[in-house]
C-alpha atoms as a PDB file:
ATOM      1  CA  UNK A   1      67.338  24.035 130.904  1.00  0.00           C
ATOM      2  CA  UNK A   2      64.938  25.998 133.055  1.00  0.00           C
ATOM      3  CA  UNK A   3      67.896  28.965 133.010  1.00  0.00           C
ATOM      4  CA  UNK A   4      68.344  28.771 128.894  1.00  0.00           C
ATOM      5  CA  UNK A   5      64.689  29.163 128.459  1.00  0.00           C
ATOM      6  CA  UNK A   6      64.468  32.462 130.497  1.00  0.00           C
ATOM      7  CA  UNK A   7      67.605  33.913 129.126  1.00  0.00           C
ATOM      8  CA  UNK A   8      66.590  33.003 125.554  1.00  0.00           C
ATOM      9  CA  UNK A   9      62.539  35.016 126.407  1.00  0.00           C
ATOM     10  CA  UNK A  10      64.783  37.872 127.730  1.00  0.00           C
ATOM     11  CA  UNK A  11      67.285  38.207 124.765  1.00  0.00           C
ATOM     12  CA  UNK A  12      63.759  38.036 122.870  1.00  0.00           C
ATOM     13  CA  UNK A  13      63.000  41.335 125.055  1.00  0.00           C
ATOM     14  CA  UNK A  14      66.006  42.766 124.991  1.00  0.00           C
ATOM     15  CA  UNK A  15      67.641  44.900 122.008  1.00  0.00           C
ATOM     16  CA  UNK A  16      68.026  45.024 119.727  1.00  0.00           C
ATOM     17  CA  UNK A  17      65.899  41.863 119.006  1.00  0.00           C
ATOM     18  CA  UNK A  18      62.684  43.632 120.772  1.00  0.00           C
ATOM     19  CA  UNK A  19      62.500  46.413 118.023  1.00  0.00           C
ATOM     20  CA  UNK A  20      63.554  44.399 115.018  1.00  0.00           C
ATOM     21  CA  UNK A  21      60.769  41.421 115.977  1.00  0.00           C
ATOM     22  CA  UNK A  22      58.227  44.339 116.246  1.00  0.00           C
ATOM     23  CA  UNK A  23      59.429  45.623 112.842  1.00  0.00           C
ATOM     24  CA  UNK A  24      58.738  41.838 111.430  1.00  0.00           C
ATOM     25  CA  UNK A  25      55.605  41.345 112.910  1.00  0.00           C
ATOM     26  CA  UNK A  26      55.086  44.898 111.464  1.00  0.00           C
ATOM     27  CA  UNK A  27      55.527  43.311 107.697  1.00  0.00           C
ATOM     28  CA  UNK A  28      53.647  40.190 108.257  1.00  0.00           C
ATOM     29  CA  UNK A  29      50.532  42.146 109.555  1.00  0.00           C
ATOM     30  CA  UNK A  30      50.808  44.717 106.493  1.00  0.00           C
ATOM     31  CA  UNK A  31      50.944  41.314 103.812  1.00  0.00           C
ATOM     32  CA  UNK A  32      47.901  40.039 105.554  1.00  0.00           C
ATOM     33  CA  UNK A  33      46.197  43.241 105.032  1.00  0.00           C
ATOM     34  CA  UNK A  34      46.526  44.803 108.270  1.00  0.00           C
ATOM     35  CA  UNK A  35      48.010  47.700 106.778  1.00  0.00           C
ATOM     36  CA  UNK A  36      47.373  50.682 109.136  1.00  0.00           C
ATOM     37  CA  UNK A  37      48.487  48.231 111.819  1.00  0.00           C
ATOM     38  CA  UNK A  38      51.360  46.708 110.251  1.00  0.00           C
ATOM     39  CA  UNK A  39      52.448  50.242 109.567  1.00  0.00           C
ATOM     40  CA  UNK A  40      52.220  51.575 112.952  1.00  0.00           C
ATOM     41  CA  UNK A  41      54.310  48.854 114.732  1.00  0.00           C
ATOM     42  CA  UNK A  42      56.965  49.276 111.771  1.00  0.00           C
ATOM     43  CA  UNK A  43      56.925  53.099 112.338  1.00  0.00           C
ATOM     44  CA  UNK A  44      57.218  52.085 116.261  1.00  0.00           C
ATOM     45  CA  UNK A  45      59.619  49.769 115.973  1.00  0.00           C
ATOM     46  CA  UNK A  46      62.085  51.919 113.895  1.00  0.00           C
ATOM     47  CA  UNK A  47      61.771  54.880 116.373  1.00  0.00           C
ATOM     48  CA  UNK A  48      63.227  51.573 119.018  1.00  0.00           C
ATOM     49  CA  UNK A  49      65.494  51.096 117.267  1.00  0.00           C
ATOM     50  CA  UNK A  50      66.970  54.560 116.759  1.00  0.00           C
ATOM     51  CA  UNK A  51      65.965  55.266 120.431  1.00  0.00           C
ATOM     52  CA  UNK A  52      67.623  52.405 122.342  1.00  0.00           C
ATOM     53  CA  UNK A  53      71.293  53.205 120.156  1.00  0.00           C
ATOM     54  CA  UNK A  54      70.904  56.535 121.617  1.00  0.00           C
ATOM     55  CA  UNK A  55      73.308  57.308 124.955  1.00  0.00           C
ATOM     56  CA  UNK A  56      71.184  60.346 125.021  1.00  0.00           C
ATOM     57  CA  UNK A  57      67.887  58.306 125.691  1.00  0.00           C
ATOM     58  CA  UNK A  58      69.737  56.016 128.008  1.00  0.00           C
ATOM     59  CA  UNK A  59      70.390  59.561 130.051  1.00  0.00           C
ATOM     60  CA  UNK A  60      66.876  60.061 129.994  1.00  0.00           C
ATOM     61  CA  UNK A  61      65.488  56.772 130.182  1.00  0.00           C
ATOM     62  CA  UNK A  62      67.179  56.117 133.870  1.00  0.00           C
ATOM     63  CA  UNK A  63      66.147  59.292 135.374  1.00  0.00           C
ATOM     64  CA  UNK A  64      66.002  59.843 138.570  1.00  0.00           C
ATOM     65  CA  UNK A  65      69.944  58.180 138.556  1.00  0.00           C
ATOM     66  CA  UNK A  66      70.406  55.768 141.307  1.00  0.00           C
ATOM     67  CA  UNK A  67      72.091  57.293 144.635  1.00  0.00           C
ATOM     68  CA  UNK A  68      75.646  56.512 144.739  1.00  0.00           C
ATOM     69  CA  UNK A  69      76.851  56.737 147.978  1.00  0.00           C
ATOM     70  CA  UNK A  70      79.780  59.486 149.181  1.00  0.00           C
ATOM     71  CA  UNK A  71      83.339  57.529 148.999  1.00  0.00           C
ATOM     72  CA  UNK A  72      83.247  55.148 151.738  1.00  0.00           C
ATOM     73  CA  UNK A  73      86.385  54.685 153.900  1.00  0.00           C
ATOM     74  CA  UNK A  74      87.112  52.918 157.017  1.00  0.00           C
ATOM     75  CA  UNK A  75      86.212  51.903 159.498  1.00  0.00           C
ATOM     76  CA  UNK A  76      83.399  50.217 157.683  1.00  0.00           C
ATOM     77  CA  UNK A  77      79.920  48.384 158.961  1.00  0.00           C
ATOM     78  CA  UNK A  78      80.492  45.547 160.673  1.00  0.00           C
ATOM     79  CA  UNK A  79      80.163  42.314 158.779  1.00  0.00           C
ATOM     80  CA  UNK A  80      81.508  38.954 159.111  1.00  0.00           C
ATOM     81  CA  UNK A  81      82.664  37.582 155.456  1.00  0.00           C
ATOM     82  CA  UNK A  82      83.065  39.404 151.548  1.00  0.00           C
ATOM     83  CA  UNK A  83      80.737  37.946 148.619  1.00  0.00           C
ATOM     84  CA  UNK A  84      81.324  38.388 145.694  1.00  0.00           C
ATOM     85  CA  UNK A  85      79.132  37.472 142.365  1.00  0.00           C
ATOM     86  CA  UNK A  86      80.579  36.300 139.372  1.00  0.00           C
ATOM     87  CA  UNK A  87      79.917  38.946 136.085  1.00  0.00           C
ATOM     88  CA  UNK A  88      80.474  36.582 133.045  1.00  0.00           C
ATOM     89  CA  UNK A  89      83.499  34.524 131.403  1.00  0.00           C
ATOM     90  CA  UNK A  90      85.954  35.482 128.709  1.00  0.00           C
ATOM     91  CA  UNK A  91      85.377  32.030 127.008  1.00  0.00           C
ATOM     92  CA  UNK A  92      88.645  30.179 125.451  1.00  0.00           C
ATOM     93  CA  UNK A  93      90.935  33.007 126.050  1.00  0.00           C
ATOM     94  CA  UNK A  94      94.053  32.527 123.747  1.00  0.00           C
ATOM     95  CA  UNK A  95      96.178  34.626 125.420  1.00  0.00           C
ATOM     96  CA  UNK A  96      95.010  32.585 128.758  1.00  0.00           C
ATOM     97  CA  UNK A  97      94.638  29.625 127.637  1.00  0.00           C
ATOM     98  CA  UNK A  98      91.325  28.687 128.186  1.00  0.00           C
ATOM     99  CA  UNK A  99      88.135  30.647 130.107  1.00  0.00           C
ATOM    100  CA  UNK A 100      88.834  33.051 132.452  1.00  0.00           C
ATOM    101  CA  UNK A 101      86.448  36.724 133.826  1.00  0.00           C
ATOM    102  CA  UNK A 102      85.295  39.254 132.037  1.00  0.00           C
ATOM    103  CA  UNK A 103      85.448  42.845 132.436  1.00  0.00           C
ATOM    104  CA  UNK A 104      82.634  42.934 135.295  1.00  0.00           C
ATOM    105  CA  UNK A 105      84.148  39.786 136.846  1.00  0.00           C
ATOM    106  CA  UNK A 106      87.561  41.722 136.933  1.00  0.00           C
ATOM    107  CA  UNK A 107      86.188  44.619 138.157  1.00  0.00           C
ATOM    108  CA  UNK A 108      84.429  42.905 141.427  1.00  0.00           C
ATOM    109  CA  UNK A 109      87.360  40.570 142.327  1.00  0.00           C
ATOM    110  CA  UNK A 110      89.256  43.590 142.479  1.00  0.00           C
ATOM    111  CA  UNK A 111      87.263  45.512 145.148  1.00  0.00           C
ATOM    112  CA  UNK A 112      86.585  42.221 146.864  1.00  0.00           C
ATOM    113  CA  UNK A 113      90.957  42.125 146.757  1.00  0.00           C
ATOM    114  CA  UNK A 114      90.866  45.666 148.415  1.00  0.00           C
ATOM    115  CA  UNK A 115      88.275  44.930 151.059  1.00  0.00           C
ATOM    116  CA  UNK A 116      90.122  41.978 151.992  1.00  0.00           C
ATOM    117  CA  UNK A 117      93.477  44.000 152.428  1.00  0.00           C
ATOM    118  CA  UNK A 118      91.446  46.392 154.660  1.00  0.00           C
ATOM    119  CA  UNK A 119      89.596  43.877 156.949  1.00  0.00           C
ATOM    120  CA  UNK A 120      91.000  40.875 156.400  1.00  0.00           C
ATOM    121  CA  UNK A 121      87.491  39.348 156.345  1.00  0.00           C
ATOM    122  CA  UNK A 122      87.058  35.597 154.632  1.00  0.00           C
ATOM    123  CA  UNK A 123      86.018  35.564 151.075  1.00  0.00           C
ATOM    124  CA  UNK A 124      83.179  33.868 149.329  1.00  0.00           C
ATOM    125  CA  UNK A 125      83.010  33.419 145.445  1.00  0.00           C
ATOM    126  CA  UNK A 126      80.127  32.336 143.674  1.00  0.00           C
ATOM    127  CA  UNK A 127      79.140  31.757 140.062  1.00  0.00           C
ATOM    128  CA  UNK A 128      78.506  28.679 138.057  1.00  0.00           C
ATOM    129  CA  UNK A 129      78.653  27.796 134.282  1.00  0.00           C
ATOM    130  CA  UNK A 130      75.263  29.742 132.870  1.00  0.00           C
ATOM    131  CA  UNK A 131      74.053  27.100 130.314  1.00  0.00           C
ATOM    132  CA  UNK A 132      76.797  24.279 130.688  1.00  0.00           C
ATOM    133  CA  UNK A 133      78.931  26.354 128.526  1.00  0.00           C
ATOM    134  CA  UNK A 134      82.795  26.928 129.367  1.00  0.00           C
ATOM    135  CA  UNK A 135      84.840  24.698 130.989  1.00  0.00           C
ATOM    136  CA  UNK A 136      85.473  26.494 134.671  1.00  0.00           C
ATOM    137  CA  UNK A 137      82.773  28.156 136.898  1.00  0.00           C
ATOM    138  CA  UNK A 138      82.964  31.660 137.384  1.00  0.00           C
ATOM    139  CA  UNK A 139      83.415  31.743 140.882  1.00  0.00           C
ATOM    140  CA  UNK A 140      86.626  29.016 139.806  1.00  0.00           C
ATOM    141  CA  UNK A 141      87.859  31.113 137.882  1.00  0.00           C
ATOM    142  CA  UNK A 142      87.723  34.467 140.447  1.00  0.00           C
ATOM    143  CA  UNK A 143      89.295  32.282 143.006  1.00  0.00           C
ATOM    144  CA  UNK A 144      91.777  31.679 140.988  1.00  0.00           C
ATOM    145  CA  UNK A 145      92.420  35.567 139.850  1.00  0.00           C
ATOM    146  CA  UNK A 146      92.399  36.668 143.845  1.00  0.00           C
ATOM    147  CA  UNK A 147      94.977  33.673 145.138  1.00  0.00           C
ATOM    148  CA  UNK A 148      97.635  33.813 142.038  1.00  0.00           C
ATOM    149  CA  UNK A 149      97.110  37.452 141.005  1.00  0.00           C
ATOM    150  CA  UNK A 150      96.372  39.332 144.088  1.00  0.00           C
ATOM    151  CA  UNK A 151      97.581  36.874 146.281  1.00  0.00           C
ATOM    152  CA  UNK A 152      94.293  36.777 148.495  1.00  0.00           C
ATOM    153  CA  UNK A 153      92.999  33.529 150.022  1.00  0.00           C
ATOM    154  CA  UNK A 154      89.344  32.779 149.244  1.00  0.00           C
ATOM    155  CA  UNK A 155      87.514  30.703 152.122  1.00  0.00           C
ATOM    156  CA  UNK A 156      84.416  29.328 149.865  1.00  0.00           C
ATOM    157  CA  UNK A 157      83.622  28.698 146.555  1.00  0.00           C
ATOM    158  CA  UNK A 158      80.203  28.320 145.573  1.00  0.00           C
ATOM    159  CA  UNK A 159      80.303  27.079 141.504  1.00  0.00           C
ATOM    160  CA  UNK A 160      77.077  25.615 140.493  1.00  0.00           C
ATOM    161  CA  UNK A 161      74.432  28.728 140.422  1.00  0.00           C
ATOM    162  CA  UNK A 162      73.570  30.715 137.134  1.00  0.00           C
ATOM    163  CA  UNK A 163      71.577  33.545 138.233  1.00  0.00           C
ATOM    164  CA  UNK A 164      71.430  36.282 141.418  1.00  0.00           C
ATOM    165  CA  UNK A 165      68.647  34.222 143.009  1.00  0.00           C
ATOM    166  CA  UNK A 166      70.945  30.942 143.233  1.00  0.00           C
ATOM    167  CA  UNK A 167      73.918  32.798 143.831  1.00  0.00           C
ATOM    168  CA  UNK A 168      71.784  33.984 147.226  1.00  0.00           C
ATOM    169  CA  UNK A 169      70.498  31.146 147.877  1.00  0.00           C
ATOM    170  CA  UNK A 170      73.384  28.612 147.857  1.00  0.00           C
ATOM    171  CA  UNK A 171      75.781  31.309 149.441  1.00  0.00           C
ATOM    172  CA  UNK A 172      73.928  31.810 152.177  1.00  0.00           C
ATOM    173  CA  UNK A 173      73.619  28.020 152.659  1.00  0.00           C
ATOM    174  CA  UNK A 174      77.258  27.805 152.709  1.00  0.00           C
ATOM    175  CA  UNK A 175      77.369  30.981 155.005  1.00  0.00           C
ATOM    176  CA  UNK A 176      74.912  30.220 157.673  1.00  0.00           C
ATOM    177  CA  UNK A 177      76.804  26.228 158.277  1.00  0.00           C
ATOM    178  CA  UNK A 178      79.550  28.669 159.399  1.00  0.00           C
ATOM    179  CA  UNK A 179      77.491  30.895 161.796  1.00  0.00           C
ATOM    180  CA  UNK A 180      78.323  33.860 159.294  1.00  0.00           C
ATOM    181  CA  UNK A 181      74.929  36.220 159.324  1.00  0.00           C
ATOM    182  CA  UNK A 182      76.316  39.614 157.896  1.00  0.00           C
ATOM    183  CA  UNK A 183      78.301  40.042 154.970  1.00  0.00           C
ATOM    184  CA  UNK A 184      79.966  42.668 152.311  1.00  0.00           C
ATOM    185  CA  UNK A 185      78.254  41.735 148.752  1.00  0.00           C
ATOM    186  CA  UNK A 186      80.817  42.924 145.866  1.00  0.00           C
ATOM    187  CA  UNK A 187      78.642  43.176 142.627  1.00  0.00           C
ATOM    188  CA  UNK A 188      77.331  46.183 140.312  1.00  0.00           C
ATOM    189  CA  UNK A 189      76.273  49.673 141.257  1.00  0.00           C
ATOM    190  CA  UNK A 190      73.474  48.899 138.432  1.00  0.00           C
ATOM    191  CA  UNK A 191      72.789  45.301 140.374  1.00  0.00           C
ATOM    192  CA  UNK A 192      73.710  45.542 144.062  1.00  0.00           C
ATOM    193  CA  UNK A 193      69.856  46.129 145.049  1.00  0.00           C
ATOM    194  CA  UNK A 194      68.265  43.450 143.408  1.00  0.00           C
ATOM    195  CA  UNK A 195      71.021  41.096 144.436  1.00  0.00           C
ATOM    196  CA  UNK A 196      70.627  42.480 148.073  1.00  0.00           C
ATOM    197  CA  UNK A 197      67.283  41.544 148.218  1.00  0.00           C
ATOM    198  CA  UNK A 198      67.565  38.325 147.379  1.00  0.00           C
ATOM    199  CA  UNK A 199      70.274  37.408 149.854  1.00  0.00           C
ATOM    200  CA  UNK A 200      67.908  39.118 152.690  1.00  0.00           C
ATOM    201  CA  UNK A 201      65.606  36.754 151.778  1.00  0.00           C
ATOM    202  CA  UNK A 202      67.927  34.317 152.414  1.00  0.00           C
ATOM    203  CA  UNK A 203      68.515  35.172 155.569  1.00  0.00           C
ATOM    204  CA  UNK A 204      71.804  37.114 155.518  1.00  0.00           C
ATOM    205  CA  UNK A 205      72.143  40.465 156.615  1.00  0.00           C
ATOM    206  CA  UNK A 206      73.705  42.593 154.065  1.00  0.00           C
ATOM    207  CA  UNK A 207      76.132  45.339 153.355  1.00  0.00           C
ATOM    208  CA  UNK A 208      76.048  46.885 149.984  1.00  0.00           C
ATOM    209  CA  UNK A 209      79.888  46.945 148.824  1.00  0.00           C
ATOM    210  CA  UNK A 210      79.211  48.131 145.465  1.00  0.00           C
ATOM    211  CA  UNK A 211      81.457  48.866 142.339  1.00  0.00           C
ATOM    212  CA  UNK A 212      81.404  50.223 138.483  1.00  0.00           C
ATOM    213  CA  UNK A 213      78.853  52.787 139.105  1.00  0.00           C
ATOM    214  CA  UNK A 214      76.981  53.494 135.730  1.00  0.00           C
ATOM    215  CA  UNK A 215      76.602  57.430 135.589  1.00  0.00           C
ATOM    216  CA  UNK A 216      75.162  59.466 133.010  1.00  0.00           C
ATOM    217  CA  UNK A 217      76.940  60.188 130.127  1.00  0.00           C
ATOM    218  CA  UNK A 218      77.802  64.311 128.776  1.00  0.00           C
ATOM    219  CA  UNK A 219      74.959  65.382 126.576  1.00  0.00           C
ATOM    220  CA  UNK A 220      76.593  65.903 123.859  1.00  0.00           C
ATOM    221  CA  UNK A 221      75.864  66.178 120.089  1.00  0.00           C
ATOM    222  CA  UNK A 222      77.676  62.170 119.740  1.00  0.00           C
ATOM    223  CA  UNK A 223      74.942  61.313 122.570  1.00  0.00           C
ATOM    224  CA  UNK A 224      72.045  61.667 120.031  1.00  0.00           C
ATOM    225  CA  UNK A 225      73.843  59.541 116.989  1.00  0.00           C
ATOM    226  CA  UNK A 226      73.222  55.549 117.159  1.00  0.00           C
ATOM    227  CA  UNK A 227      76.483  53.817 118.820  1.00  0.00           C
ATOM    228  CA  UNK A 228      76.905  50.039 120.221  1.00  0.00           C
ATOM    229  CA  UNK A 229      77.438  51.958 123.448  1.00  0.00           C
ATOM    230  CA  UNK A 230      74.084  53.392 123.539  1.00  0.00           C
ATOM    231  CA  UNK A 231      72.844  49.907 122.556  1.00  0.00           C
ATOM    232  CA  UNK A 232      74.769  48.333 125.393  1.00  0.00           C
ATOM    233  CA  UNK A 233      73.520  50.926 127.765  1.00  0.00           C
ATOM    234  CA  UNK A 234      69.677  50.815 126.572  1.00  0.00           C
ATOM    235  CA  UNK A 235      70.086  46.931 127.023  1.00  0.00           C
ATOM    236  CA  UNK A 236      71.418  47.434 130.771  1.00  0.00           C
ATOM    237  CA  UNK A 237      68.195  49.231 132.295  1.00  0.00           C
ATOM    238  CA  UNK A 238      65.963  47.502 130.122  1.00  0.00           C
ATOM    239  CA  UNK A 239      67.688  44.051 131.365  1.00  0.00           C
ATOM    240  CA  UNK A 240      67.442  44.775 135.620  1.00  0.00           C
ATOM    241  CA  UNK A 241      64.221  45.930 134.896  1.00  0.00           C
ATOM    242  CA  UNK A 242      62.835  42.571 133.700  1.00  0.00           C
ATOM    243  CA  UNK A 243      65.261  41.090 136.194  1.00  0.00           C
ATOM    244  CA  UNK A 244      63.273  42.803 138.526  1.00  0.00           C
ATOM    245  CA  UNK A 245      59.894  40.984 137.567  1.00  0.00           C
ATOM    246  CA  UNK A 246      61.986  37.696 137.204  1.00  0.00           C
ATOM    247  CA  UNK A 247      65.612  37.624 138.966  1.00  0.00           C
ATOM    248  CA  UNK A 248      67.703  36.449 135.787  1.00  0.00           C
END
């Protein structure tokens, strides 16, 4: 319950609710009078609303761009096991059958399958069922992707946490009963320093093993018209930066 409550103040936050529950609040100050007030949030909350569809204003808004680091090859730090972090379910997939990952998911347990070939080193899954919803756990689900698909053995599976804070900590619990200190963490370019942190805390040493690096866009003409991608960009920043104050 605790979880639902914080992801239900953040899509509160988050556009495109933020701007349109300014834009209400707007109206209900101007019918009570407020008017110069009610106004100004209304003319605020429609310049939010145009600004976080924009890819152009995402460009902007993330500036200076995260560091992404030159290719890396082998041989690579020394570490003693792969984590990876679950990135959401494709819920009651027809075509599958039932739930299995989505896009970010995919695109993890697919690095985490190419670190393996390269060093061989056990793998750790973790991600739970955010909510109760869905039948299988994310990190049941990835296992099952990297044994049948990429025919790669996973070691642990950690299926009960819903955020990057309980991902740390009940990996690392899992980790440290095996004497593993050091570890590759698969998640996000966007994500992989906020999720760092938290399994340093944990007491794991960690190397970033990062993937899907969000870059900025071409400034184009199409960057400054409203688009769901713009909307779904605006929404990522805005999202690790409350994740930041609170790790969602």
């Amino acid at each position: 319950m605790d979880h639902l409550i914080i992801r239900i103040i953040s899509e509160l936050l988050l556009p495109p609710f933020s701007p349109f529950g300014l834009l209400l609040l707007g109206f209900v100050l101007y019918a009570k009078n407020w008017k110069r007030t009610g106004s100004s949030l209304a003319v605020v909350a429609c310049g939010g609303m145009i600004a976080f569809s924009l890819v152009g204003f995402d460009n902007f808004a993330r500036s200076p761009w995260p560091q992404v680091p030159e290719r890396i090859a082998l041989p690579y730090p020394r570490a003693e096991a792969i984590v990876v972090l679950g990135a959401g379910r494709y819920l009651q997939a027809p075509e599958y059958d039932g739930d299995t990952a989505a896009a970010g998911s995919l695109e993890r347990v697919r690095y985490a399958a190419k670190l393996y070939r390269e060093t061989g080193l056990p793998i750790l899954v973790s991600g739970g069922r955010p909510g109760d919803i869905g039948t299988r756990s994310e990190a049941e689900i990835m296992q099952d992707i990297l044994e049948q698909e990429f025919h790669v053995p996973v070691r642990w599976v950690e299926p009960d946490s819903e955020d990057t804070q309980q991902n740390a900590e009940r990996s690392a619990a899992l980790l440290r009963a095996e004497g593993v200190t050091c570890i590759y963490l698969v998640t996000h370019g966007f994500h992989i320093d906020r999720a760092a942190a938290q399994f340093h805390k944990h007491g794991l040493e960690v190397v970033p093993m990062a993937t899907g690096f969000v870059r900025p866009q071409p400034d184009t003409v199409l960057s400054w018209l409203p688009s769901f991608e713009g909307v779904a960009r605006n929404r990522g920043w805005i999202y690790e930066t409350l994740a930041g104050l609170k790790p969602f």
